[in-house]
N, C-alpha and C. Protein backbone atom coordinates (compact mmCIF):
# COMPACT_ATOMS: atom_id res chain seq x y z
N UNK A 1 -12.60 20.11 -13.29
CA UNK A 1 -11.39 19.33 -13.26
C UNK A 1 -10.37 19.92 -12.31
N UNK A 2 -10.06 21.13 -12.09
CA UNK A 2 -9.28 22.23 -11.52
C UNK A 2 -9.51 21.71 -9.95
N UNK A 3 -10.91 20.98 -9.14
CA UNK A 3 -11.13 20.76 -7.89
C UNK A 3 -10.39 19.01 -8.13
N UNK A 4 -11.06 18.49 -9.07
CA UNK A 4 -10.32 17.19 -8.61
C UNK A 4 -8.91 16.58 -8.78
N UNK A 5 -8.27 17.31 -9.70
CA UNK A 5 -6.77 16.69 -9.25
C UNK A 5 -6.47 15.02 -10.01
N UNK A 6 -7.20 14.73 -10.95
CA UNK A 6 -7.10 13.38 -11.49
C UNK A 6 -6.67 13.66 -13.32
N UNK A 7 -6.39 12.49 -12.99
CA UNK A 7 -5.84 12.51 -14.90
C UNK A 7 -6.79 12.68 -15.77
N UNK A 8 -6.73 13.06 -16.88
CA UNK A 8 -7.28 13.30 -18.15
C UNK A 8 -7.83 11.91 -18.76
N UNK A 9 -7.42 11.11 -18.72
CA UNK A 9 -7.70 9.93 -18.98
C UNK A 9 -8.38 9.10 -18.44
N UNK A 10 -9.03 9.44 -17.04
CA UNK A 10 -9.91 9.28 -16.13
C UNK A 10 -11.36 10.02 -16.24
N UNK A 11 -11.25 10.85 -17.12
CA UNK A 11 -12.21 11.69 -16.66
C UNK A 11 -12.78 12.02 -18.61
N UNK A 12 -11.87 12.06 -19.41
CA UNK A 12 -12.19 11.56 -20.89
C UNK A 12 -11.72 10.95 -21.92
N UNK A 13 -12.56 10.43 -22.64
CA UNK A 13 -11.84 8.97 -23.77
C UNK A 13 -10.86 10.23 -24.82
N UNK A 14 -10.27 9.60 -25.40
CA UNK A 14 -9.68 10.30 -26.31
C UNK A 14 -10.18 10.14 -27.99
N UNK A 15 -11.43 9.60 -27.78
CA UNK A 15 -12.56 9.61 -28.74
C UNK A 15 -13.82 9.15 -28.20
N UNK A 16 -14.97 10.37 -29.12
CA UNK A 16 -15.94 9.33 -28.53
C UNK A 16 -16.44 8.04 -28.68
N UNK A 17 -15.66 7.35 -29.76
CA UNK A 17 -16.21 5.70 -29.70
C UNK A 17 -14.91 5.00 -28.59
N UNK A 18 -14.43 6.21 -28.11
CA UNK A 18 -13.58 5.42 -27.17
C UNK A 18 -13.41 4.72 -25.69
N UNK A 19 -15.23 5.72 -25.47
CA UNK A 19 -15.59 5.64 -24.40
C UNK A 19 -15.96 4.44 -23.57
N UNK A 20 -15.40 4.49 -22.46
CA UNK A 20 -15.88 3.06 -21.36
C UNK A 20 -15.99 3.24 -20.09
N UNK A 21 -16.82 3.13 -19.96
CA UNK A 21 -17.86 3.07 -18.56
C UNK A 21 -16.88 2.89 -17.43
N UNK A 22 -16.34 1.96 -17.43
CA UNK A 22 -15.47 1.38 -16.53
C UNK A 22 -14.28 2.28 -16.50
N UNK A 23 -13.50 3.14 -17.54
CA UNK A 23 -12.51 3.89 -17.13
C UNK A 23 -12.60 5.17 -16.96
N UNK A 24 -13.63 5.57 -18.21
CA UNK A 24 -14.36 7.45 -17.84
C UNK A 24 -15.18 7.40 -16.73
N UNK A 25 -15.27 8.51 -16.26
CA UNK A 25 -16.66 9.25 -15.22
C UNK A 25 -17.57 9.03 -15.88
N UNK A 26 -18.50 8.67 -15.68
CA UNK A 26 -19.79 8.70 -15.81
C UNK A 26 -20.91 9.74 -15.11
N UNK A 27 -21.56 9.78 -15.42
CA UNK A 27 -22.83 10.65 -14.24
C UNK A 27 -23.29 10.13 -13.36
N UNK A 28 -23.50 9.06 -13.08
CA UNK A 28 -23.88 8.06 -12.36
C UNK A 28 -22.57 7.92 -10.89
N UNK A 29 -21.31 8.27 -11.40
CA UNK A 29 -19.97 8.38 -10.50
C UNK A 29 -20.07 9.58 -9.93
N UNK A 30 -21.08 10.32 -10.06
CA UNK A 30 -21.09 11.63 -9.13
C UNK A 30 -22.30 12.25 -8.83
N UNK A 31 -22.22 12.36 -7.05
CA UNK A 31 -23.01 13.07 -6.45
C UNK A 31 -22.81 13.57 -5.74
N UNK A 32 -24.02 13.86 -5.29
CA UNK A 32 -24.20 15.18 -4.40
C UNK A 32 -24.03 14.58 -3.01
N UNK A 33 -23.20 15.05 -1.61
CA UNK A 33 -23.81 14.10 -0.55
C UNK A 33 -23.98 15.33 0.48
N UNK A 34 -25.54 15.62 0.54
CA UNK A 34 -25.88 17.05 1.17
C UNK A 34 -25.40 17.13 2.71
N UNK A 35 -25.24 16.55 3.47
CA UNK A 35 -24.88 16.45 4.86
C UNK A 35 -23.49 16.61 4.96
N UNK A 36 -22.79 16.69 3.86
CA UNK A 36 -21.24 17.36 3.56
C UNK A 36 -21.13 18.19 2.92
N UNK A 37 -22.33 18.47 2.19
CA UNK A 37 -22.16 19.75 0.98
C UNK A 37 -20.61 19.56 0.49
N UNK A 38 -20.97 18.36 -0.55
CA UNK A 38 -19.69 18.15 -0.87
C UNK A 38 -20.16 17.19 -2.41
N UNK A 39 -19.64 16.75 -3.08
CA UNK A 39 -19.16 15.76 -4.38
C UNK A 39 -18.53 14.82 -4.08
N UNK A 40 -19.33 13.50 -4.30
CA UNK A 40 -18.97 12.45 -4.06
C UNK A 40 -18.41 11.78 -5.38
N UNK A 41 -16.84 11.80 -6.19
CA UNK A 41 -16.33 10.77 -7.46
C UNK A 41 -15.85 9.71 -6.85
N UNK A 42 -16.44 8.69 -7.79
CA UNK A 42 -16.20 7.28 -8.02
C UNK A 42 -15.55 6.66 -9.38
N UNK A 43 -13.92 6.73 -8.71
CA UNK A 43 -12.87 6.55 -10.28
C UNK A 43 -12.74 4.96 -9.89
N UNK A 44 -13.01 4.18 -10.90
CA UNK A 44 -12.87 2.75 -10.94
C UNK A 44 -11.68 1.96 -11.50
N UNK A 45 -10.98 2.66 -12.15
CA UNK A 45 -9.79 2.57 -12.94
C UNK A 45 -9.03 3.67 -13.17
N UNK A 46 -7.71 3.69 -12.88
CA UNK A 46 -6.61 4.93 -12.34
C UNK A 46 -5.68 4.15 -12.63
N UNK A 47 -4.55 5.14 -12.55
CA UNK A 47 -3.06 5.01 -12.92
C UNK A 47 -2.99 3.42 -11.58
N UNK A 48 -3.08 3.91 -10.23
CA UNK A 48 -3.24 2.82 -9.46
C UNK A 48 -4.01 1.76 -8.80
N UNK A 49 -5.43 1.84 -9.64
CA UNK A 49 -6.41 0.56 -10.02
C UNK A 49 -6.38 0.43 -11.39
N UNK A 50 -5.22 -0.57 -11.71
CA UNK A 50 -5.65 -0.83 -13.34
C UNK A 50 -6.08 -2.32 -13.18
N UNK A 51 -6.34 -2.25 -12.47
CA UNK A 51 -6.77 -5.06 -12.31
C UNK A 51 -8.05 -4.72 -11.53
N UNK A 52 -8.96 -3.48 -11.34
CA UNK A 52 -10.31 -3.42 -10.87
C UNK A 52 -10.47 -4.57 -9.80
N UNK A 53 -9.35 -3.87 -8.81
CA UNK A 53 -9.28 -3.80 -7.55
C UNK A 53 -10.00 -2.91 -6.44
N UNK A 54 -10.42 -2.47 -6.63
CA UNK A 54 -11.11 -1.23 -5.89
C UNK A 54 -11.65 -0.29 -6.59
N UNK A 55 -12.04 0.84 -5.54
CA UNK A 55 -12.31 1.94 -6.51
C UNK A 55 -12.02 3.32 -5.97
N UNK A 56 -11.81 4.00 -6.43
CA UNK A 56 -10.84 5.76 -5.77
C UNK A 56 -11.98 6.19 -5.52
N UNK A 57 -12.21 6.74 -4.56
CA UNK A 57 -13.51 8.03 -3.91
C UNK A 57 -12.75 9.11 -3.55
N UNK A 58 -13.23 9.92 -4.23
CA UNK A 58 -12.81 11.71 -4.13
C UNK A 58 -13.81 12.33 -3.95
N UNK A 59 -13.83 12.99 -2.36
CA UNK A 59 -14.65 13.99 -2.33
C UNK A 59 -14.18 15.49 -2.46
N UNK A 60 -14.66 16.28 -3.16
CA UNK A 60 -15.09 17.67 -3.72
C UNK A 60 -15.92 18.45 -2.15
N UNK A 61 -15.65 19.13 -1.39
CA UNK A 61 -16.42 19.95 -0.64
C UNK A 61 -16.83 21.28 -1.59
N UNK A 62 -17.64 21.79 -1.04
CA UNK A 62 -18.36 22.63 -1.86
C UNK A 62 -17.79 23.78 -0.87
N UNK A 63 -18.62 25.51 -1.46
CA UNK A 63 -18.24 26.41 -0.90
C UNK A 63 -20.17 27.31 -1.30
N UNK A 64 -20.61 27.50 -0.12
CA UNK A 64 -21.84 27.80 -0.37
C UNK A 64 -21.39 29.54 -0.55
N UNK A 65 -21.85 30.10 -1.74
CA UNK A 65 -21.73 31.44 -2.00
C UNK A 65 -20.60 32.28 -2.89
N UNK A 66 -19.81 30.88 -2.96
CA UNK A 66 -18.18 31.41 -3.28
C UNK A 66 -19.10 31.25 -4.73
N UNK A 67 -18.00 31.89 -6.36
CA UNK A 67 -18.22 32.03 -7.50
C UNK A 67 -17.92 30.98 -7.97
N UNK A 68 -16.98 30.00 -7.49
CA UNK A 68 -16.42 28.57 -8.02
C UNK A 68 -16.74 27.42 -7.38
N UNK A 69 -18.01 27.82 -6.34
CA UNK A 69 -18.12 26.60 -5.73
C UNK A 69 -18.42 25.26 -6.37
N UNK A 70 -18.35 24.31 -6.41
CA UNK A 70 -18.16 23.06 -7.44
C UNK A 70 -19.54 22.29 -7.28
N UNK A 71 -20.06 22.34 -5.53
CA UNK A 71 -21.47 21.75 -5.71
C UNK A 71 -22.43 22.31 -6.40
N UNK A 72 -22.71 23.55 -6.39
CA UNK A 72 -23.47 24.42 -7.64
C UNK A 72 -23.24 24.29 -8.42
N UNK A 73 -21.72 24.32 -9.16
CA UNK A 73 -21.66 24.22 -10.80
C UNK A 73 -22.40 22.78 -10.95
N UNK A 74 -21.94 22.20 -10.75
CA UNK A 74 -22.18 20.50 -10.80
C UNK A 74 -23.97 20.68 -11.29
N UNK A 75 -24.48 21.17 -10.17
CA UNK A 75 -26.10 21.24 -10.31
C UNK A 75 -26.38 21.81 -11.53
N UNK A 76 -26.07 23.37 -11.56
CA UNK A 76 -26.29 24.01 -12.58
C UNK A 76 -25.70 23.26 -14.11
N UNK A 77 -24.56 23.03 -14.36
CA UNK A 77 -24.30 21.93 -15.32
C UNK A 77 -25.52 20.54 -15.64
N UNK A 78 -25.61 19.76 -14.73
CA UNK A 78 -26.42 18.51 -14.72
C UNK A 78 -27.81 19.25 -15.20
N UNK A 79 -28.26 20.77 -14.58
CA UNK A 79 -29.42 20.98 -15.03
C UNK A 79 -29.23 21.50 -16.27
N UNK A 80 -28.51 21.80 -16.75
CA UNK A 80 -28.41 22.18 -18.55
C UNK A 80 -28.12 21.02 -19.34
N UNK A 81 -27.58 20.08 -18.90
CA UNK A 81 -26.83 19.06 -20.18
C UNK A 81 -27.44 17.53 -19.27
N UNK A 82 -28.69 17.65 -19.15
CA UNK A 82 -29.71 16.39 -18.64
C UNK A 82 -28.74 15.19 -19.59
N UNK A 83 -28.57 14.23 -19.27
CA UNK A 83 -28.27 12.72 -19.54
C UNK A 83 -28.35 11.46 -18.84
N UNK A 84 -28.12 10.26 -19.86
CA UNK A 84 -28.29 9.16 -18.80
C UNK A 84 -27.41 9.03 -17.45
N UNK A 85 -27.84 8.30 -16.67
CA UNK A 85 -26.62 7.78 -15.47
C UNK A 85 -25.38 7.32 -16.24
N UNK A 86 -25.70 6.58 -16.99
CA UNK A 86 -24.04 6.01 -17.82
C UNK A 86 -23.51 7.02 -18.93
N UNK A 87 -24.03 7.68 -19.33
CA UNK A 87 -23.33 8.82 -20.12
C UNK A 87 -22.33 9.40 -19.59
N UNK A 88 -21.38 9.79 -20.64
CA UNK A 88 -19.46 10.34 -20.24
C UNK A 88 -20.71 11.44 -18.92
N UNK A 89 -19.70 12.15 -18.25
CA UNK A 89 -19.70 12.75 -17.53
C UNK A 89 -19.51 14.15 -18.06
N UNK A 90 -18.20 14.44 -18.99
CA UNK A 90 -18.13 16.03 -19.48
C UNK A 90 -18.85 15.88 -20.71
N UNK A 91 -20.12 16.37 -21.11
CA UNK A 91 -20.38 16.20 -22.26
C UNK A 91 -21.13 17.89 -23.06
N UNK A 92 -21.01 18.13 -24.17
CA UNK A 92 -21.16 19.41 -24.18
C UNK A 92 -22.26 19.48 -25.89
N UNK A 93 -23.36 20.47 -25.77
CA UNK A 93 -23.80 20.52 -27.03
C UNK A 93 -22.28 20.62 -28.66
N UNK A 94 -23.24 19.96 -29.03
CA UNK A 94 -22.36 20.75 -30.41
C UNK A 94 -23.35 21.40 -31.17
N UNK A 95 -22.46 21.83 -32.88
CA UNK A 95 -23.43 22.57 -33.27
C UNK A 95 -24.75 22.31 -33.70
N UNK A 96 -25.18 21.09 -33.67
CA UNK A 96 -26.26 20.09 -34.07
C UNK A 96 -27.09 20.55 -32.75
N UNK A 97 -26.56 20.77 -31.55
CA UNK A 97 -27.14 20.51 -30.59
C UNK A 97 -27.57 19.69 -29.60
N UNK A 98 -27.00 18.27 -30.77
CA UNK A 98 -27.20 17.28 -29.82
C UNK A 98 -25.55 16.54 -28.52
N UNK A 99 -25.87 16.12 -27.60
CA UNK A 99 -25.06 16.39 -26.48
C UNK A 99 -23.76 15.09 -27.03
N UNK A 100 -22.84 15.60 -26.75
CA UNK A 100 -21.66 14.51 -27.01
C UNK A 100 -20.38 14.80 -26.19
N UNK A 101 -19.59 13.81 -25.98
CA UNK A 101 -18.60 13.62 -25.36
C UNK A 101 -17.44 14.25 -25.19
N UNK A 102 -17.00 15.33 -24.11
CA UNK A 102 -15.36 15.74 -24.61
C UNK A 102 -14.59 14.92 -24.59
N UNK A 103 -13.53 14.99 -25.33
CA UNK A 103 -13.01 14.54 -25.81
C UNK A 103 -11.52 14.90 -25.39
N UNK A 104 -10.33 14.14 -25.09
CA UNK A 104 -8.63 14.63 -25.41
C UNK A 104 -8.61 16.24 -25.81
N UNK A 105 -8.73 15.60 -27.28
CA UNK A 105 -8.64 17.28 -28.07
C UNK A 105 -9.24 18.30 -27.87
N UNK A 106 -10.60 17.80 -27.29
CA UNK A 106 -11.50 19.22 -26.99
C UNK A 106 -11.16 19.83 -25.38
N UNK A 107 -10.75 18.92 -24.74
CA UNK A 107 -9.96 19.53 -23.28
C UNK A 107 -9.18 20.25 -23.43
N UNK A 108 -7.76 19.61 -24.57
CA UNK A 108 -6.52 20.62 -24.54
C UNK A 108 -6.74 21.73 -25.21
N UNK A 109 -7.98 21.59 -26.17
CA UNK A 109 -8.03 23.10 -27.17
C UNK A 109 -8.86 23.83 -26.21
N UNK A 110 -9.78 23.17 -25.38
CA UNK A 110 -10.52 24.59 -23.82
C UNK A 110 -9.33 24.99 -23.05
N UNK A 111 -8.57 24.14 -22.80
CA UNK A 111 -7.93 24.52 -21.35
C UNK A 111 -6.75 26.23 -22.48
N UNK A 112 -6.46 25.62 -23.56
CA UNK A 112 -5.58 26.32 -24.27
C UNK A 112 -6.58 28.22 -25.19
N UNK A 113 -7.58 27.80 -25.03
CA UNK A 113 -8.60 29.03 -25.29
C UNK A 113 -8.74 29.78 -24.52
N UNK A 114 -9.23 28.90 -22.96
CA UNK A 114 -9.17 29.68 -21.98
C UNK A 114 -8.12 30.58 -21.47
N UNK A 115 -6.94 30.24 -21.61
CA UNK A 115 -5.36 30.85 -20.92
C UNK A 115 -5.24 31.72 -21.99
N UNK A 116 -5.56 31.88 -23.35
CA UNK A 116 -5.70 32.68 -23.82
C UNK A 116 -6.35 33.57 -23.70
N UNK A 117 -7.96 33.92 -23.78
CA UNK A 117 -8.65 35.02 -23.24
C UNK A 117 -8.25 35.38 -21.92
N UNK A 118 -7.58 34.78 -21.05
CA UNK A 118 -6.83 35.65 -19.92
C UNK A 118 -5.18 36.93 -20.15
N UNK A 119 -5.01 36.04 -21.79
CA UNK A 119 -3.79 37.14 -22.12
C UNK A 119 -2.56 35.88 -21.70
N UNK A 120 -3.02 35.14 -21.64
CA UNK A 120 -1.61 34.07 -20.90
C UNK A 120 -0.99 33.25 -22.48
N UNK A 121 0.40 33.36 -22.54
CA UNK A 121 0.80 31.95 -23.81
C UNK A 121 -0.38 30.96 -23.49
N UNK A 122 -0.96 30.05 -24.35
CA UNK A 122 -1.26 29.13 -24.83
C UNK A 122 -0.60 27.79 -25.09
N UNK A 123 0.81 28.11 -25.32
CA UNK A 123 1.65 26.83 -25.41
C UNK A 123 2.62 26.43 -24.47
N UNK A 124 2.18 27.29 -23.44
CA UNK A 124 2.82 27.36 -22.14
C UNK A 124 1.55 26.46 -20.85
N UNK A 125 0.63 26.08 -21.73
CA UNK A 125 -0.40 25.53 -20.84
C UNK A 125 -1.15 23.91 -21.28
N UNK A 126 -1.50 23.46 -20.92
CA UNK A 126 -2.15 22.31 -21.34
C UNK A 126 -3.36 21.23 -20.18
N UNK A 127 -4.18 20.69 -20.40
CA UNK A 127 -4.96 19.67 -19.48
C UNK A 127 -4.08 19.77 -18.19
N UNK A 128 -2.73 19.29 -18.38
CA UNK A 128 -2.09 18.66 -16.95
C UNK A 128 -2.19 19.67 -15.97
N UNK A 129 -2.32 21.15 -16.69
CA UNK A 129 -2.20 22.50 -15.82
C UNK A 129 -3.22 22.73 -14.59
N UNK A 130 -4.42 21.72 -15.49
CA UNK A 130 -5.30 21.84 -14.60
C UNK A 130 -5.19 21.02 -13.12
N UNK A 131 -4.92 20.00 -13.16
CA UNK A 131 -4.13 18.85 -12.14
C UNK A 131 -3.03 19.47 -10.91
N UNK A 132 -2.19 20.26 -11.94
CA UNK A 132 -1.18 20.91 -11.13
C UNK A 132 -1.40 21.86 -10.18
N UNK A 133 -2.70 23.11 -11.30
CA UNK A 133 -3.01 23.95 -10.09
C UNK A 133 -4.01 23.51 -9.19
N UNK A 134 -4.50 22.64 -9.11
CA UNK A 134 -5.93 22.15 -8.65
C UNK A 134 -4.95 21.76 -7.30
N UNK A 135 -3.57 20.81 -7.37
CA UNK A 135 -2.74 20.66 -6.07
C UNK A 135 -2.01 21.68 -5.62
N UNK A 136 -1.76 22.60 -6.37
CA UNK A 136 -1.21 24.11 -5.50
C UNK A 136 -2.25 24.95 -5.32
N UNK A 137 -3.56 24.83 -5.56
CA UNK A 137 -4.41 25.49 -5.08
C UNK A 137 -4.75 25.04 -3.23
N UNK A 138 -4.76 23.76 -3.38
CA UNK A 138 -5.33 22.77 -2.57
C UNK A 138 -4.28 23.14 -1.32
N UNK A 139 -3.06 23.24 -1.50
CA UNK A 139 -1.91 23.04 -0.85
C UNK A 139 -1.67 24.27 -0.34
N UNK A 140 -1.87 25.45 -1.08
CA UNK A 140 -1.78 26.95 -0.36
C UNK A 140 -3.09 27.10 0.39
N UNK A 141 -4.14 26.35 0.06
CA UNK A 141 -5.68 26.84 1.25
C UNK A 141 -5.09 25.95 2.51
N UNK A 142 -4.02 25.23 2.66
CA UNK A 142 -3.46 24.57 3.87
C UNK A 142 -4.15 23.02 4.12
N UNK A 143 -4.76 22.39 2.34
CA UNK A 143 -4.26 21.10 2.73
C UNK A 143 -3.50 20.35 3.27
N UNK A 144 -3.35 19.54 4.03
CA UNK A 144 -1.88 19.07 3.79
C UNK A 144 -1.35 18.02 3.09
N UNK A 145 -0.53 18.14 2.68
CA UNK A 145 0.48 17.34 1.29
C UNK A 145 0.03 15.85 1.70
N UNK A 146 0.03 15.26 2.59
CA UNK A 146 -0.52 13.97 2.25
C UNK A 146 -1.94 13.45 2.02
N UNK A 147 -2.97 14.57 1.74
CA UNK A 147 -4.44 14.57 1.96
C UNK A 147 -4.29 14.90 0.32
N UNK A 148 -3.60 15.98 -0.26
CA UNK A 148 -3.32 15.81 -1.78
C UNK A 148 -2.77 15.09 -2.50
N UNK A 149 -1.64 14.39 -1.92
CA UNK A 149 -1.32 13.42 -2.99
C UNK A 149 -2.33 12.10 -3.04
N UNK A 150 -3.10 11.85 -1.79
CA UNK A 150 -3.93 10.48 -1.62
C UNK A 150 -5.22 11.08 -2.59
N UNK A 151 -5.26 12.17 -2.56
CA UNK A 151 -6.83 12.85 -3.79
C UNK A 151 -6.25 12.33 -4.93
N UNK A 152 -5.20 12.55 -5.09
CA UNK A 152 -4.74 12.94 -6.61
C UNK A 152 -4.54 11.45 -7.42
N UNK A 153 -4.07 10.54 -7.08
CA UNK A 153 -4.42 9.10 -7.28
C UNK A 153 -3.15 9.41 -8.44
């Protein structure tokens, strides 16, 4: 989430019977496009396609070797948590084992676990953090500001 820069609400239902194809990511909304070594998302509904008018394409470049590169995780992820093309996109074992949907709550309680095992407040952080730094990340590697706000939708 930290590379793409999109809302929470784009990317998961805030239950899993809440889920819809048409407004979450899907698996099927993301690939690989090797001749860019890059991530190809396909958001169909956004803060500024809500009358499925179009559709937002965000590409993700990758970083061959780096520890965070996003086209590897992506792989390595897809190869652990196999699902359909239409299945949510973030989906994670539970304790059953069987694979299900994150969820609202389960974003803000990761993003809020994580900033913790770094030693950081917890209530000083939330989902949006991820959005925010994902555009000051973007913006100090010398994006430029109008190439981030057109990602960020």
């Amino acid at each position: 989430m930290y590379a793409l820069r999109v809302y929470r609400s784009n990317l998961v239902p805030g239950s899993s019977a809440l889920f819809e194809g048409r407004k979450h990511l899907r698996r099927c909304d993301v690939v690989v496009v090797p001749e860019l070594y890059a991530l190809r998302l396909t958001l169909r509904e956004t803060k500024t396609l809500q009358f499925r008018e179009g559709e937002h394409v965000i590409f993700v470049t990758g970083s061959k070797g780096a520890p965070l590169d996003p086209v590897r995780l992506y792989q390595d992820y897809v190869a652990a948590h196999p699902a359909a093309p239409t299945d949510p996109f973030f989906m994670f074992r539970g304790a059953d084992g069987v694979l299900q949907p994150l969820t609202f709550d389960g974003l803000a309680s990761g993003v809020k676990e994580l900033v913790a095992l770094l030693g950081l407040d917890p209530s000083q952080y939330a989902s949006h953090s991820l959005r925010r730094g994902g555009a000051s990340g973007a913006l100090a590697s010398g994006l430029a500001p109008f190439f981030a706000r057109f990602q960020g939708d």
